[in-house]
Protein backbone atom coordinates (compact mmCIF):
# COMPACT_ATOMS: atom_id res chain seq x y z
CA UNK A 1 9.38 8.96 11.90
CA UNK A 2 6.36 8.78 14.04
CA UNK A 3 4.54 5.88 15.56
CA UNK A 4 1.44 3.69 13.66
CA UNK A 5 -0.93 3.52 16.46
CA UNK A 6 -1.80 -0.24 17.06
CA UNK A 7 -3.98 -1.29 20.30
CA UNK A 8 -2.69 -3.70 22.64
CA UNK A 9 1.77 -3.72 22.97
CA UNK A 10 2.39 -7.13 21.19
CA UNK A 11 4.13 -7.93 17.66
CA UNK A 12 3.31 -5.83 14.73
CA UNK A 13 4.10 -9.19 12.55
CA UNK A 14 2.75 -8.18 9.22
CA UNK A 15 1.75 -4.84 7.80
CA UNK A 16 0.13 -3.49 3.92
CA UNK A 17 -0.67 -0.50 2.22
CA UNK A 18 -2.79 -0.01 -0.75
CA UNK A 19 -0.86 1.43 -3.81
CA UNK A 20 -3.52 4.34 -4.57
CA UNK A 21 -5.32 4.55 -2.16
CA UNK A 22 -4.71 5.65 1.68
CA UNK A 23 -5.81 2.44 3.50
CA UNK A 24 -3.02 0.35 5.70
CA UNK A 25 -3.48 -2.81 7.64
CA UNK A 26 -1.48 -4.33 10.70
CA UNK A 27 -1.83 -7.80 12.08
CA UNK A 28 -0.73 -8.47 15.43
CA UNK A 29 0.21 -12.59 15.71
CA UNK A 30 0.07 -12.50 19.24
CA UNK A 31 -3.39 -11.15 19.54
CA UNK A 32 -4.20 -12.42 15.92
CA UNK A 33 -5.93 -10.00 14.70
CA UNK A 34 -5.88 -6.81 11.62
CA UNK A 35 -6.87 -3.32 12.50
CA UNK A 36 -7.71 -1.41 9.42
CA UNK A 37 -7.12 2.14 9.10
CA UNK A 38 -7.26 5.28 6.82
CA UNK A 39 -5.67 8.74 5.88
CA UNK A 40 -6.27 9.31 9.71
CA UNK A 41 -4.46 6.99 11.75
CA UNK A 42 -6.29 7.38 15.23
CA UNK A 43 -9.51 6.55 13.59
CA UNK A 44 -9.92 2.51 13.46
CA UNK A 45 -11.68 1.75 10.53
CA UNK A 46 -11.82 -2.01 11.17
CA UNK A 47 -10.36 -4.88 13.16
CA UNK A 48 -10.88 -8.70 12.29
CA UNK A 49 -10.37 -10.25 15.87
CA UNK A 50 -9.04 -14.16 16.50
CA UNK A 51 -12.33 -15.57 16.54
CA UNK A 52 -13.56 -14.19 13.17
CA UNK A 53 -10.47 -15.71 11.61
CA UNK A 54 -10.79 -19.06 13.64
CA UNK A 55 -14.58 -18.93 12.25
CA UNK A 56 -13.36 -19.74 9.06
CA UNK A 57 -10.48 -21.75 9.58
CA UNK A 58 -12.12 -23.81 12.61
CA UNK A 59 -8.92 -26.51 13.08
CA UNK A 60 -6.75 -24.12 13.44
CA UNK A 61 -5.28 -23.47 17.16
CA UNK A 62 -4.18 -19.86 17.37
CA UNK A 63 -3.09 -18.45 20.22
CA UNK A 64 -0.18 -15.79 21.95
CA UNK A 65 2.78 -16.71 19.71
CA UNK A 66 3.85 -16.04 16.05
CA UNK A 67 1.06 -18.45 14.81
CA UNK A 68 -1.32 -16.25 13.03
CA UNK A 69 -1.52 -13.70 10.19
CA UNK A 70 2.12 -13.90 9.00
CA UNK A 71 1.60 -11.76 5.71
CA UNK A 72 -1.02 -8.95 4.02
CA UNK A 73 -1.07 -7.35 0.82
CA UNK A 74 -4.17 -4.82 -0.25
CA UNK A 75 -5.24 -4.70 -4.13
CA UNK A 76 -3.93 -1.42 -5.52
CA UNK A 77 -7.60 0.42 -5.23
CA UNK A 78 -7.72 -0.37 -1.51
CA UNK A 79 -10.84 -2.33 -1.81
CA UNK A 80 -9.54 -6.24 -1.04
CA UNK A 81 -6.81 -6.84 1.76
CA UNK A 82 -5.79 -10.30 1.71
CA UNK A 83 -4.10 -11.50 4.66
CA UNK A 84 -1.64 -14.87 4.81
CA UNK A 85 -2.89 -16.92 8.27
CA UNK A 86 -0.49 -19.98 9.28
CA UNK A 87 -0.58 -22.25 12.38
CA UNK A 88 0.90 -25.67 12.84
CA UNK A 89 -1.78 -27.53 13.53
CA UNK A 90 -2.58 -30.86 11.84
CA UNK A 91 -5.52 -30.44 9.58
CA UNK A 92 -5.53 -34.02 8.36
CA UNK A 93 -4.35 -36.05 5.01
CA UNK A 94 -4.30 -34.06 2.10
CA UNK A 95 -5.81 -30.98 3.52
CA UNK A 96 -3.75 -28.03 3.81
CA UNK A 97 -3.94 -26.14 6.75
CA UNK A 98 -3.64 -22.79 6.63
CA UNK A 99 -5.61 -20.16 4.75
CA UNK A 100 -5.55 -16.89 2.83
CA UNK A 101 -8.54 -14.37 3.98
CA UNK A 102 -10.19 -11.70 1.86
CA UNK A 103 -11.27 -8.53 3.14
CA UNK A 104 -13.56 -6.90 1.29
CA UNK A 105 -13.32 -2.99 2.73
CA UNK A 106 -16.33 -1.62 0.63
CA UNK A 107 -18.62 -4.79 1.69
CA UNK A 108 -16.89 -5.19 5.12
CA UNK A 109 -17.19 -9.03 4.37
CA UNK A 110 -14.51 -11.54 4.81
CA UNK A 111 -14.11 -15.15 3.72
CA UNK A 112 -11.63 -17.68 2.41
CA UNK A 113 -10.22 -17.02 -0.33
CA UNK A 114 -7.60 -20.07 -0.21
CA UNK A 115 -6.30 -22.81 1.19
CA UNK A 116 -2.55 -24.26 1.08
CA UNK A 117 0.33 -25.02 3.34
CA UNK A 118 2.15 -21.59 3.94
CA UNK A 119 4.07 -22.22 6.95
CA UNK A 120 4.51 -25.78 9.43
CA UNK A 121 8.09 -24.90 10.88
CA UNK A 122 7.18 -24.92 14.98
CA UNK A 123 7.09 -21.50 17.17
CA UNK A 124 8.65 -19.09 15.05
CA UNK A 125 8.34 -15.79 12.48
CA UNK A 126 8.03 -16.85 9.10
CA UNK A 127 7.46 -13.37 7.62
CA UNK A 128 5.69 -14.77 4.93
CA UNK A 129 4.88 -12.27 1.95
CA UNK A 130 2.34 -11.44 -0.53
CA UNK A 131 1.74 -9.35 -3.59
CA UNK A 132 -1.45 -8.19 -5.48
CA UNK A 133 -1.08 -6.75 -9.46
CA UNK A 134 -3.24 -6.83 -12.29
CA UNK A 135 -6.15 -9.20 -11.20
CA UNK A 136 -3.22 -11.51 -9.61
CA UNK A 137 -2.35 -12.36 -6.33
CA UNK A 138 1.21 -13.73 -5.88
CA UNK A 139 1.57 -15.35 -2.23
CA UNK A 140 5.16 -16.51 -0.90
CA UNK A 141 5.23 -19.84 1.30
CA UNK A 142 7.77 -21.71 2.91
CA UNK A 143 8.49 -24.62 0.94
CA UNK A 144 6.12 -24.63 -2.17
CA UNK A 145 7.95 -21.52 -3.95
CA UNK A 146 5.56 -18.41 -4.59
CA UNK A 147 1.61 -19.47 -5.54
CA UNK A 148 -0.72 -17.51 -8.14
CA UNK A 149 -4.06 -16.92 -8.11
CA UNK A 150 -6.45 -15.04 -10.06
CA UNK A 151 -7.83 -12.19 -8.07
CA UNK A 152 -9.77 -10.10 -9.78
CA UNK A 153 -12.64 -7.94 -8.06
CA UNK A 154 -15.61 -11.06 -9.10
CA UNK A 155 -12.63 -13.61 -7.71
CA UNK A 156 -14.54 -14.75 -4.15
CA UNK A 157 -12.34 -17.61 -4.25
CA UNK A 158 -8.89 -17.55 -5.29
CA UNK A 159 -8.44 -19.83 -8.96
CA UNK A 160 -4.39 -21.51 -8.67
CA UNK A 161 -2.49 -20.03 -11.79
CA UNK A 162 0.68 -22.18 -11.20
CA UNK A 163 3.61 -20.90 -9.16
CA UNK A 164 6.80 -19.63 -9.19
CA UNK A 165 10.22 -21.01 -7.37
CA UNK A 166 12.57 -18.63 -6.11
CA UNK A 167 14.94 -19.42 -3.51
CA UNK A 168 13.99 -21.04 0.03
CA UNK A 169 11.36 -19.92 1.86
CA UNK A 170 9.59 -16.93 0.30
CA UNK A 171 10.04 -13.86 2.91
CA UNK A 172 9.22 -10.79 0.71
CA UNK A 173 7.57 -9.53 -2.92
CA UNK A 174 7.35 -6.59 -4.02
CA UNK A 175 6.20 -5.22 -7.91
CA UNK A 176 8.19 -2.53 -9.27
CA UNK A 177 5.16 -1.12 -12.43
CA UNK A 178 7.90 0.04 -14.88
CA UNK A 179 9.28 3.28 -15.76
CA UNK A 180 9.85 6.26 -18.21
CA UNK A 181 11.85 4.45 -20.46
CA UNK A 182 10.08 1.29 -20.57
CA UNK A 183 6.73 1.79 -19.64
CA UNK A 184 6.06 -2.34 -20.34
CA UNK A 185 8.42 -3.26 -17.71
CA UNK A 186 6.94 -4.84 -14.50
CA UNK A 187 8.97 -6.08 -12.38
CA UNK A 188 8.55 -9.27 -8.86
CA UNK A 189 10.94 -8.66 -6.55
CA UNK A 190 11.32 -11.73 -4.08
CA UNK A 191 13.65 -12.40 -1.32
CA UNK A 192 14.45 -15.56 0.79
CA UNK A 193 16.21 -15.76 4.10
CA UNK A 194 19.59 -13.98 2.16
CA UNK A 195 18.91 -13.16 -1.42
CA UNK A 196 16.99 -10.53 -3.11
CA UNK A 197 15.66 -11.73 -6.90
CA UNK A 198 13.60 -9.87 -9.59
CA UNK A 199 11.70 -11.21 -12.29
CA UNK A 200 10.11 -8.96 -15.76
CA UNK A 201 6.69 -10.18 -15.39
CA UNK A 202 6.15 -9.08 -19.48
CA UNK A 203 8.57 -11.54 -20.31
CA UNK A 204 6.96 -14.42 -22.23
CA UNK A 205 9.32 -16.65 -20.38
CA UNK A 206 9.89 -15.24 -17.36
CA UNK A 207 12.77 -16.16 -14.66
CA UNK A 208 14.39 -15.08 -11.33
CA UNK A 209 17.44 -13.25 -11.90
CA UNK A 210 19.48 -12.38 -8.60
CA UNK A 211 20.01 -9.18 -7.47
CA UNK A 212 22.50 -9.54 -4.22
CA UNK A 213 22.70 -11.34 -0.66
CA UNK A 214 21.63 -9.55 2.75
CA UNK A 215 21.68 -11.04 6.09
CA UNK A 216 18.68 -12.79 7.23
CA UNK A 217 15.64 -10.73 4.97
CA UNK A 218 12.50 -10.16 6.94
CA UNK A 219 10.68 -8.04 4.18
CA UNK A 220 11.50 -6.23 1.10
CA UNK A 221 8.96 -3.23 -0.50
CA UNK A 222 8.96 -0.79 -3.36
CA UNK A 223 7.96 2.30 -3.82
CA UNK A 224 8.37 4.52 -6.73
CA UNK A 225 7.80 7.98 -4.85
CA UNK A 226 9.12 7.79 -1.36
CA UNK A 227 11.30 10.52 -0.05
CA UNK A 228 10.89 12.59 -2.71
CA UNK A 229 13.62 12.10 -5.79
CA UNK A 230 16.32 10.24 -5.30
CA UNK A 231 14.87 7.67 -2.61
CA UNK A 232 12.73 6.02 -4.81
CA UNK A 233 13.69 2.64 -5.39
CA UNK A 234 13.55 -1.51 -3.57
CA UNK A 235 13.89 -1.26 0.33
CA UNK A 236 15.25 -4.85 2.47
CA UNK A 237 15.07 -5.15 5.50
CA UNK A 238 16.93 -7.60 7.00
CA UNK A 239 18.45 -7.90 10.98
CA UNK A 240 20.55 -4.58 10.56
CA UNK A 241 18.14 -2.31 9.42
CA UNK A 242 16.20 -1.48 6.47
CA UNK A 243 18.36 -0.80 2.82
CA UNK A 244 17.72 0.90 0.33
CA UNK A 245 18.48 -0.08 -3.93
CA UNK A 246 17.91 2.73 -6.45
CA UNK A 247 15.55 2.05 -9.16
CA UNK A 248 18.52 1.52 -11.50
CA UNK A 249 20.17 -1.18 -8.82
CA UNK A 250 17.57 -3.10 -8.40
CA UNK A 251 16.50 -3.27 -12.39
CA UNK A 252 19.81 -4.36 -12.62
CA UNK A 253 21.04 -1.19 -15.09
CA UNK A 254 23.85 -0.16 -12.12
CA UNK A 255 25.72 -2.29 -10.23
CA UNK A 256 24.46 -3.80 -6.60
CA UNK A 257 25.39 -1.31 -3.76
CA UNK A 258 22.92 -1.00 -1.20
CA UNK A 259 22.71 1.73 1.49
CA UNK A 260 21.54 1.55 4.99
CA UNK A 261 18.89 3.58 5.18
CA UNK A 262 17.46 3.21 9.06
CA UNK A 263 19.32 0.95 11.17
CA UNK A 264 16.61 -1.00 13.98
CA UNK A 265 15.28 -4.93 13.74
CA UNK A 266 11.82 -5.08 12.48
CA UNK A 267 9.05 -7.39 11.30
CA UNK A 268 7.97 -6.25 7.93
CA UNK A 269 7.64 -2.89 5.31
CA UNK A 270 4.98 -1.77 3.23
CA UNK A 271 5.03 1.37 0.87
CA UNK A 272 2.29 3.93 0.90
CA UNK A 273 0.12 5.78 -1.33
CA UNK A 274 1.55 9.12 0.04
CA UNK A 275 5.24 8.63 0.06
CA UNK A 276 5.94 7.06 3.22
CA UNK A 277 7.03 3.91 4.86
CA UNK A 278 4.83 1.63 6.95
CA UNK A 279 6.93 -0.66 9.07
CA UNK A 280 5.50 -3.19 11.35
CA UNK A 281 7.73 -3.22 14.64
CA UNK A 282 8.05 -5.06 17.78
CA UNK A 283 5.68 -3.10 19.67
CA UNK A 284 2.80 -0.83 17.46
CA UNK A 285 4.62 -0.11 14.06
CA UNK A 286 6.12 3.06 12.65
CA UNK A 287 5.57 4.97 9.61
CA UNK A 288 8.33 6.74 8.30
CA UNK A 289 9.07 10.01 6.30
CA UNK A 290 12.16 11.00 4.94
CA UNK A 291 13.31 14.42 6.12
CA UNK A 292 14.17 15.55 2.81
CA UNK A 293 11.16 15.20 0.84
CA UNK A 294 9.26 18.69 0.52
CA UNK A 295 6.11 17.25 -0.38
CA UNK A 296 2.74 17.54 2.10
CA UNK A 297 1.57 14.51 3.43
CA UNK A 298 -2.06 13.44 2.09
CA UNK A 299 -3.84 14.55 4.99
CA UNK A 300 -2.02 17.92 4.83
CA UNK A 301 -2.29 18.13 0.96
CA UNK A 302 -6.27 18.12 1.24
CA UNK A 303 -6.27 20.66 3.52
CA UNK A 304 -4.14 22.66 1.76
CA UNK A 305 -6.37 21.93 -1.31
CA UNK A 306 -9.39 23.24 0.81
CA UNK A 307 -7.59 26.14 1.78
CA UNK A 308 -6.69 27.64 -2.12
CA UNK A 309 -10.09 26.68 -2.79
CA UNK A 310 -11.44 28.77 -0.42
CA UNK A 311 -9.06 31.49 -1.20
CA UNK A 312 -10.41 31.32 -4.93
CA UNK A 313 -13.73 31.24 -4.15
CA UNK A 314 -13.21 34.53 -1.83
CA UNK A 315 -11.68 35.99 -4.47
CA UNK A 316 -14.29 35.73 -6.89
CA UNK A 317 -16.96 37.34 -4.99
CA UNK A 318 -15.32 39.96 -3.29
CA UNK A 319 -12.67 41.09 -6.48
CA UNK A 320 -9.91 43.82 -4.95
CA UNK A 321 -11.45 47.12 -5.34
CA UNK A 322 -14.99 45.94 -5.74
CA UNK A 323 -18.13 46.43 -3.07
CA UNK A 324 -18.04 43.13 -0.68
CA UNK A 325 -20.45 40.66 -2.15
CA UNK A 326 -20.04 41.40 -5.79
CA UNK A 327 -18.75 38.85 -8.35
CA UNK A 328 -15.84 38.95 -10.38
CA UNK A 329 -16.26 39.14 -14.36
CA UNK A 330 -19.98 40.19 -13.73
CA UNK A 331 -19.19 43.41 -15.12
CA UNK A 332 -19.64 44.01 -18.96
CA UNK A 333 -19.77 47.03 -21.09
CA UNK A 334 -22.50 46.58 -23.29
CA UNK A 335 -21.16 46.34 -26.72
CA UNK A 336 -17.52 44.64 -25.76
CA UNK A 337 -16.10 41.48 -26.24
CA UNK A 338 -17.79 38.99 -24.63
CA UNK A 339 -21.06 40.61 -23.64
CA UNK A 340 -23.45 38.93 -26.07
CA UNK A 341 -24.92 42.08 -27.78
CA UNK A 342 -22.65 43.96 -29.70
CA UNK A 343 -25.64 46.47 -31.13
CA UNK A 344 -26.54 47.87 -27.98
CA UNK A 345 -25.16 51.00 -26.76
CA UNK A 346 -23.94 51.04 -22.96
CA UNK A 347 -26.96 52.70 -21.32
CA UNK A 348 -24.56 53.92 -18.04
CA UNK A 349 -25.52 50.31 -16.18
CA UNK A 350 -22.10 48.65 -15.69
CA UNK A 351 -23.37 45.23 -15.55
CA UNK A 352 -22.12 44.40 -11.87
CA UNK A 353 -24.72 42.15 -10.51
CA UNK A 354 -24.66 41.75 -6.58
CA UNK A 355 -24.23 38.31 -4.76
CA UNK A 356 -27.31 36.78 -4.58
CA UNK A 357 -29.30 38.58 -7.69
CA UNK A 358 -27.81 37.19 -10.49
CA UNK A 359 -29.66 35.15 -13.11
């Protein structure tokens, strides 16, 4: 475990991380704002402040409480982050007053992609939720069940789809892409203040089937890599901690039995590209590892890349037992395999070419 740096020492209320890609996000509702960052975690790529957001949603009346970006998913390429922004102000009839935001990484541009009611409960978390697949954006509210949109990369403005109900108020979804034996299966995870559902998105007909009860759900996440084998699989975290479900649980192939996996009260979870957990905390977040997985982490695993490159490359033009400088394979016997003249007799001229002089 090691800490997500995040300036300033308020609430990490909401945090994402793209699918395939190594870009997270984590909003802070107290300051309201989202600091973007990459494979490097000390290097701030980006950070949409309070009065950007208040910009675009001008009747809104943010300020140093859990108003503010309650929720953030990034498309799967890392290029769109859309972040969830509630407050409580009255907008007036018929408008709804909060907003979903689009951040557009490659153009840094950011606008409004929506507007609906997400959240008008008074001074308090909602740990709202949201989920980006296939040119979709799935966003969980409060009362109005879970909202579509289209999404896609030419979607400026999100286009309603319809919506979904599941439960009470919306605090977590998650998409599980399938597996090896049923490479068609996608799976929605969603989770309310004490139940954990899942839905087959391929399903002409699709429904919420329940999965099991926790205590008070502040985020749920899935990740089909982290840990290493064996902790792949739907993580909850509720008040006690964060829990894990095997692949197999929460498909609904094995019977419910959840294990605590790290015991602590936080605000929300997000899975990463590289096999880790982001988890937005009370103070900065945290990203975790588990101890058991062998695998580099992506920062390490390009310079590991770089460094068997560079042993390859120094191996090729200084060959064991050869002068320094020459190049590996250079040397051809006239009239062997591979040589391109099979008439000519080997005049004594091995055919080594030194760096630098051959054509």
């Amino acid at each position: 475990m090691s800490t997500w740096p995040v300036a300033g020492g308020d609430e990490s209320s909401a945090v994402a991380a793209a699918a395939f890609s190594g870009r997270y996000a984590v909003a802070d509702s107290f300051e309201d704002t989202i600091e973007v960052r990459g494979i490097d975690p000390d290097v701030l790529i980006r950070s949409i402040s309070r009065s950007e957001i208040m910009v675009l949603a001008a009747w809104m009346n943010l300020g140093g409480g859990p108003d503010g970006p309650s929720g953030m998913t990034w498309s799967d390429s890392g290029r769109f982050l859309f972040v969830l922004i509630h407050d409580d102000a009255f907008r007036g009839p018929g408008q709804a007053s909060d907003v979903v935001l689009r951040y557009d990484a490659f153009e840094d541009e950011i606008h409004v992609f929506a507007e609906l009611d997400l959240f008008n409960r008074g001074d308090a978390f909602p740990h709202l939720s949201a989920a980006h697949f296939r040119g979709r954006l799935y966003v969980g509210t409060s009362d109005a069940g879970i909202q579509i949109y289209r999404a896609a990369r030419s979607d400026d403005v999100g286009v309603a789809l319809g919506s979904l109900a599941s439960g009470s108020s919306v605090r977590g979804l998650a998409i599980d892409r399938g597996n090896a034996e049923d490479h068609e299966a996608v799976y929605l995870y969603a989770a309310d203040l004490t139940t954990v559902y899942r839905m087959r998105l391929d399903d002409p007909a699709p429904v919420f089937e329940t999965i099991g009860s926790f205590d008070d759900i502040q985020a749920i996440a899935y990740s089909d890599h982290y840990g290493g084998s064996g902790n792949e699989g739907l993580y909850i975290l509720d008040t006690s901690g964060l829990h894990h479900l095997t692949p197999a649980q929460a498909r609904g192939s094995d019977p419910f039995a959840p294990t605590l996996y790290f015991a602590g009260t936080e605000h929300d979870v997000a899975a990463t590209a590289d096999g880790a957990l982001l988890v937005g905390a009370s103070e900065d977040a945290l990203l975790l590892r588990d101890d058991t997985d062998p695998r580099l982490a992506f920062s390490d695993w390009i310079v590991d890349e770089l460094d068997q490159l560079v042993l390859f490359a120094k191996g090729l033009v200084n060959p064991d037992g050869e002068p320094a400088g020459w190049v590996i394979d250079a040397d051809r016997d006239v009239g062997s395999a591979g040589s391109g003249n099979s008439d000519r007799k080997n005049s004594g001229n091995s055919g080594r070419f030194p760096k630098g002089n051959r054509k």
